[in-house]
N, C-alpha and C. Protein backbone atom coordinates (compact mmCIF):
# COMPACT_ATOMS: atom_id res chain seq x y z
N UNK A 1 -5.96 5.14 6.71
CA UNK A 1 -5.34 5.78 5.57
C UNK A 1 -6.14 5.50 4.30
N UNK A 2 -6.69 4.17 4.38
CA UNK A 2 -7.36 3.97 2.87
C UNK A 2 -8.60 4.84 3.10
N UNK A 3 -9.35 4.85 4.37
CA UNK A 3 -10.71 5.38 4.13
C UNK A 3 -10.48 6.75 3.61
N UNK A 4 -9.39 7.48 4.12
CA UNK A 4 -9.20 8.96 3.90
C UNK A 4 -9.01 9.63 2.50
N UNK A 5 -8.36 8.25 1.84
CA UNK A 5 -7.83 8.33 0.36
C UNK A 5 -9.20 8.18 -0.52
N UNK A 6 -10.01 6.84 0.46
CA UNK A 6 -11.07 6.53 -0.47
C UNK A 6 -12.30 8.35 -0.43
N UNK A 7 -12.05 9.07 0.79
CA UNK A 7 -13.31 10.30 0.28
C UNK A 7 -12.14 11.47 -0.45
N UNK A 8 -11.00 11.13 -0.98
CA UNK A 8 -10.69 12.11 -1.55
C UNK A 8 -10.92 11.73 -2.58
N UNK A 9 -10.99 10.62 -3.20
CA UNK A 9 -10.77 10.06 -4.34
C UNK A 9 -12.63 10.14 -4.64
N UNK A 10 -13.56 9.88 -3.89
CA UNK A 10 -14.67 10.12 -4.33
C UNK A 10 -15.22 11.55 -4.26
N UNK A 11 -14.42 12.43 -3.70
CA UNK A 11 -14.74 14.58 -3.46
C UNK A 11 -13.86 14.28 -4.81
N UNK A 12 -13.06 13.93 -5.63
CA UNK A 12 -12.42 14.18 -7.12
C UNK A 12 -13.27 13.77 -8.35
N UNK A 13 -14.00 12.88 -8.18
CA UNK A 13 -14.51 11.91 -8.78
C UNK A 13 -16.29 12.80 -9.16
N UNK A 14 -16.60 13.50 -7.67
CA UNK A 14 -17.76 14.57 -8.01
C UNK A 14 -17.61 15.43 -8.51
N UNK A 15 -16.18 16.12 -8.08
CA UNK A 15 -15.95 17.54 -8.98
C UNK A 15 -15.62 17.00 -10.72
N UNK A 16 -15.12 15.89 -10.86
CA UNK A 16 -15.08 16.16 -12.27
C UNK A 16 -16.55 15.48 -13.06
N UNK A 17 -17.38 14.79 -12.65
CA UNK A 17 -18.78 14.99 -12.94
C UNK A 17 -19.69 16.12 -12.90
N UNK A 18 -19.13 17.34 -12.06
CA UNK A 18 -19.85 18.51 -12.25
C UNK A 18 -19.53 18.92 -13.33
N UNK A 19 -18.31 19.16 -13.75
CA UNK A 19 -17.53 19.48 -14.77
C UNK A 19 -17.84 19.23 -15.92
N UNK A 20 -17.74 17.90 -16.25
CA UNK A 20 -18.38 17.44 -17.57
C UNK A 20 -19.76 17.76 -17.84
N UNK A 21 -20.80 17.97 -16.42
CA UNK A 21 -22.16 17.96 -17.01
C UNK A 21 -22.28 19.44 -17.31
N UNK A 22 -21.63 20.18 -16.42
CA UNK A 22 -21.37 21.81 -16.84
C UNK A 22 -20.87 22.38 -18.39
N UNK A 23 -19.82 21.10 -19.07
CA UNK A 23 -19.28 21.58 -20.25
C UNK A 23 -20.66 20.70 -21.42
N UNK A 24 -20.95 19.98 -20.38
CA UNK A 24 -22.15 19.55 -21.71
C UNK A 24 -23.62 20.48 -22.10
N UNK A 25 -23.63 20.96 -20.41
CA UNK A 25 -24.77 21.38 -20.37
C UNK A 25 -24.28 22.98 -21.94
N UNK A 26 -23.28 23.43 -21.59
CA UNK A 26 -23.06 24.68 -22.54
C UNK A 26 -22.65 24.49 -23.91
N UNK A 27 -22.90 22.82 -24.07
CA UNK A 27 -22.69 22.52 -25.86
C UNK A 27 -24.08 22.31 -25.94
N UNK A 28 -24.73 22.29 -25.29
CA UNK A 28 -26.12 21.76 -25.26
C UNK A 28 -27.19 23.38 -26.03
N UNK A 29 -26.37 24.31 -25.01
CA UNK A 29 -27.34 25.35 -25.12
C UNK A 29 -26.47 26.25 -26.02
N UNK A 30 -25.68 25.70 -27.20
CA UNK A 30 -25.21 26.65 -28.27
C UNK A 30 -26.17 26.85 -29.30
N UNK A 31 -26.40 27.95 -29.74
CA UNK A 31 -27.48 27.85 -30.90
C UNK A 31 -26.29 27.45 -32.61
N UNK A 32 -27.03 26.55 -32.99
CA UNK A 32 -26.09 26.03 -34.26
C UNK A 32 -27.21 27.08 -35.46
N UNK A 33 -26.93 28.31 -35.95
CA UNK A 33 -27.54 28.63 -36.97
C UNK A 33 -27.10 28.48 -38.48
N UNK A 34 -28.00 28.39 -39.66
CA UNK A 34 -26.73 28.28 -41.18
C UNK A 34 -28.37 29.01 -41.88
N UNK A 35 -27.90 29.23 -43.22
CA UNK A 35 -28.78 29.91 -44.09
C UNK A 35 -29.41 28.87 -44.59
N UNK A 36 -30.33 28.98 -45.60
CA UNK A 36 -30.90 28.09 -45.81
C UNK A 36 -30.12 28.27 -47.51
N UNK A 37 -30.26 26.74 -48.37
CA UNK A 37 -29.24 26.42 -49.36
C UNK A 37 -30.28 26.73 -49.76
N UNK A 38 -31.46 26.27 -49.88
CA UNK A 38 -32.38 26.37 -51.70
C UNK A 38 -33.96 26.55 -50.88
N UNK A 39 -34.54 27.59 -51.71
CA UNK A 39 -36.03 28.05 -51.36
C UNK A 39 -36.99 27.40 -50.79
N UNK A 40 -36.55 25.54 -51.52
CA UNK A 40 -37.60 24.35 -51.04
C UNK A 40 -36.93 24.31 -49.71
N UNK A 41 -36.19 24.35 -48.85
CA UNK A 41 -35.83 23.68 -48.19
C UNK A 41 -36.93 24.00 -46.54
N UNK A 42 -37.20 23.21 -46.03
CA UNK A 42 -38.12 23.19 -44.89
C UNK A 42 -37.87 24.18 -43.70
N UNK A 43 -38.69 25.48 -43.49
CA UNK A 43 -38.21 26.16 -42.85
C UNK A 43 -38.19 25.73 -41.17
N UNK A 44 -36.97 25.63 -40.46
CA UNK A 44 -36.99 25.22 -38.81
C UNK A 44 -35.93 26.08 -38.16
N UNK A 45 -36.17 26.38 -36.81
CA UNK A 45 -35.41 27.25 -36.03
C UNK A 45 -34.55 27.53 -36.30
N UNK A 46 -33.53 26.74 -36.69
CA UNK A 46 -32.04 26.74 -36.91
C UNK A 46 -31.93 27.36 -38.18
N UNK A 47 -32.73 27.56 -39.45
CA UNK A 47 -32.30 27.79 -40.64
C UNK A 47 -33.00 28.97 -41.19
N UNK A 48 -31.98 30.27 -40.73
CA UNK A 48 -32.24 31.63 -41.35
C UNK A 48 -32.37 31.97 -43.11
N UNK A 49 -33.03 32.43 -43.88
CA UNK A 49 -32.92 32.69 -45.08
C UNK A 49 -32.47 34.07 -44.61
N UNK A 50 -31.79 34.11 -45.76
CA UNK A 50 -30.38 35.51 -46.01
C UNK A 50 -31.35 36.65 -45.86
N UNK A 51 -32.89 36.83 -45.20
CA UNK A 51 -33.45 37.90 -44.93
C UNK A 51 -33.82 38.08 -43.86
N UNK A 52 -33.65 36.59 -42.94
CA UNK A 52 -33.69 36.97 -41.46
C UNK A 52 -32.35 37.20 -41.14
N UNK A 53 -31.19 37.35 -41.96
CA UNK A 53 -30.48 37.22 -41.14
C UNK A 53 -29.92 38.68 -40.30
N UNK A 54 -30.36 39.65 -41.01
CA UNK A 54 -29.83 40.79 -40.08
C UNK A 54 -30.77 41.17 -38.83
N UNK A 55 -32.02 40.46 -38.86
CA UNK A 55 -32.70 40.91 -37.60
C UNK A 55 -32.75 39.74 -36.49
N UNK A 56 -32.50 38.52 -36.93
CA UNK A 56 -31.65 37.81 -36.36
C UNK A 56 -30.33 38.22 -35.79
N UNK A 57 -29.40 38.83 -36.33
CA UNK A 57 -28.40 38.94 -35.72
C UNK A 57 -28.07 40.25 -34.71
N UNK A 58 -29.50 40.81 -34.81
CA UNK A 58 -29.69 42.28 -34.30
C UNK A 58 -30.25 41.34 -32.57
N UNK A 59 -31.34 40.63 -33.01
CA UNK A 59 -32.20 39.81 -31.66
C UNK A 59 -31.25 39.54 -31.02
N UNK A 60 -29.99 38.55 -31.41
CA UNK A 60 -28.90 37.40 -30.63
C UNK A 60 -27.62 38.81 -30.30
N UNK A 61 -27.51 39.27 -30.76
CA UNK A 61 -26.26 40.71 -30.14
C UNK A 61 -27.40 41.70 -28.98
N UNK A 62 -28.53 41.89 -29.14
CA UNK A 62 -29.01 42.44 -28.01
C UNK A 62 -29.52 41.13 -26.72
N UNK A 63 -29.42 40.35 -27.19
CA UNK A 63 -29.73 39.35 -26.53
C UNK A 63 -28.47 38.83 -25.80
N UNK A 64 -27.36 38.99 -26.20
CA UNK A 64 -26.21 39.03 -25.75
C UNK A 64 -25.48 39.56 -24.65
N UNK A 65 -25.49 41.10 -25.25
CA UNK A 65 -25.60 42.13 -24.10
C UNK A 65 -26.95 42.34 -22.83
N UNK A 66 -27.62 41.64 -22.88
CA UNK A 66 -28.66 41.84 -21.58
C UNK A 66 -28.59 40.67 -20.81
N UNK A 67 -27.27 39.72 -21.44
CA UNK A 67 -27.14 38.75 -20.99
C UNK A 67 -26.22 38.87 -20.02
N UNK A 68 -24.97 39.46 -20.53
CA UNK A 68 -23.94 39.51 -20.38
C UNK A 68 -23.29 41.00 -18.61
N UNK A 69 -24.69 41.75 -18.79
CA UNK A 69 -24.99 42.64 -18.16
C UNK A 69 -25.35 42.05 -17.03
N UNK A 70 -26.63 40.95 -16.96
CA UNK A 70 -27.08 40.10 -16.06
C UNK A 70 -26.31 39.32 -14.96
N UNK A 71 -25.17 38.64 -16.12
CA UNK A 71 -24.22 38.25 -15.61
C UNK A 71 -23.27 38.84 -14.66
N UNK A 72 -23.15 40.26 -15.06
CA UNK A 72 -22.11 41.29 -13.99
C UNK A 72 -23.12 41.22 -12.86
N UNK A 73 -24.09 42.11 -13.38
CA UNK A 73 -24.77 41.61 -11.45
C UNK A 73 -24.63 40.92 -10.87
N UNK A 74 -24.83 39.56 -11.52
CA UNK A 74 -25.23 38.20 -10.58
C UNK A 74 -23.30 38.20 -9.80
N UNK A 75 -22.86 38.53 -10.52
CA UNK A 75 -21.13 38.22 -10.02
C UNK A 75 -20.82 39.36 -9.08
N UNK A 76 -21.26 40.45 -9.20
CA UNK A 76 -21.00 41.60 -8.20
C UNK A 76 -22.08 41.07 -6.94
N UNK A 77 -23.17 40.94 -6.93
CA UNK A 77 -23.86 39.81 -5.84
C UNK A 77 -22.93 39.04 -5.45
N UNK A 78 -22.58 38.10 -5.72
CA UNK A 78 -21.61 36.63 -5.45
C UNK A 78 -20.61 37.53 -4.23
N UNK A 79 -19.53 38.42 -4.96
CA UNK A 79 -18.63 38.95 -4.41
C UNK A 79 -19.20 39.29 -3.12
N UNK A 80 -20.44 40.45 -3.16
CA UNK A 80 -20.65 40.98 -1.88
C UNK A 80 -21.08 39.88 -1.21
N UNK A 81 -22.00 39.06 -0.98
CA UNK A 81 -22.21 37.94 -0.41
C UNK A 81 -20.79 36.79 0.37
N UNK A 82 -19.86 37.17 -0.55
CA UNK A 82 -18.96 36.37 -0.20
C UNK A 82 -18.18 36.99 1.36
């Protein structure tokens, strides 16, 4: 009885380590963007001036949808496979 308890308790113990590395892995891959406050400020990935920002936001919405499209396939695959 204990051994049986002990592989449920370690099959619980994996699924919620997938879990967490799954919810980390997708804070991981959020893009954090902001404008930039003042002209000096050092230009880096993250920090759009108020003139990238509409072709920026044109890139990440088409980038979105070809994502999101990708995604239906891959899930209509899954299904038939299943």
């Amino acid at each position: 009885a204990l051994r049986r308890e002990f592989s449920q308790a370690r099959s619980f113990s994996i699924a919620q380590a997938q879990i967490l590395r799954a919810h980390d892995e997708i804070k991981m891959a959020t893009s954090r963007l902001r404008l930039r406050e003042t002209k000096d400020e050092v230009s880096t990935i993250d920090v759009l001036s108020p003139e990238e920002l509409i072709s920026s936001n044109m890139h990440f919405s088409s980038e979105k949808f070809m994502s999101l499209s990708m995604l239906s396939r891959v899930k209509g695959h899954l299904r038939y496979l299943k």
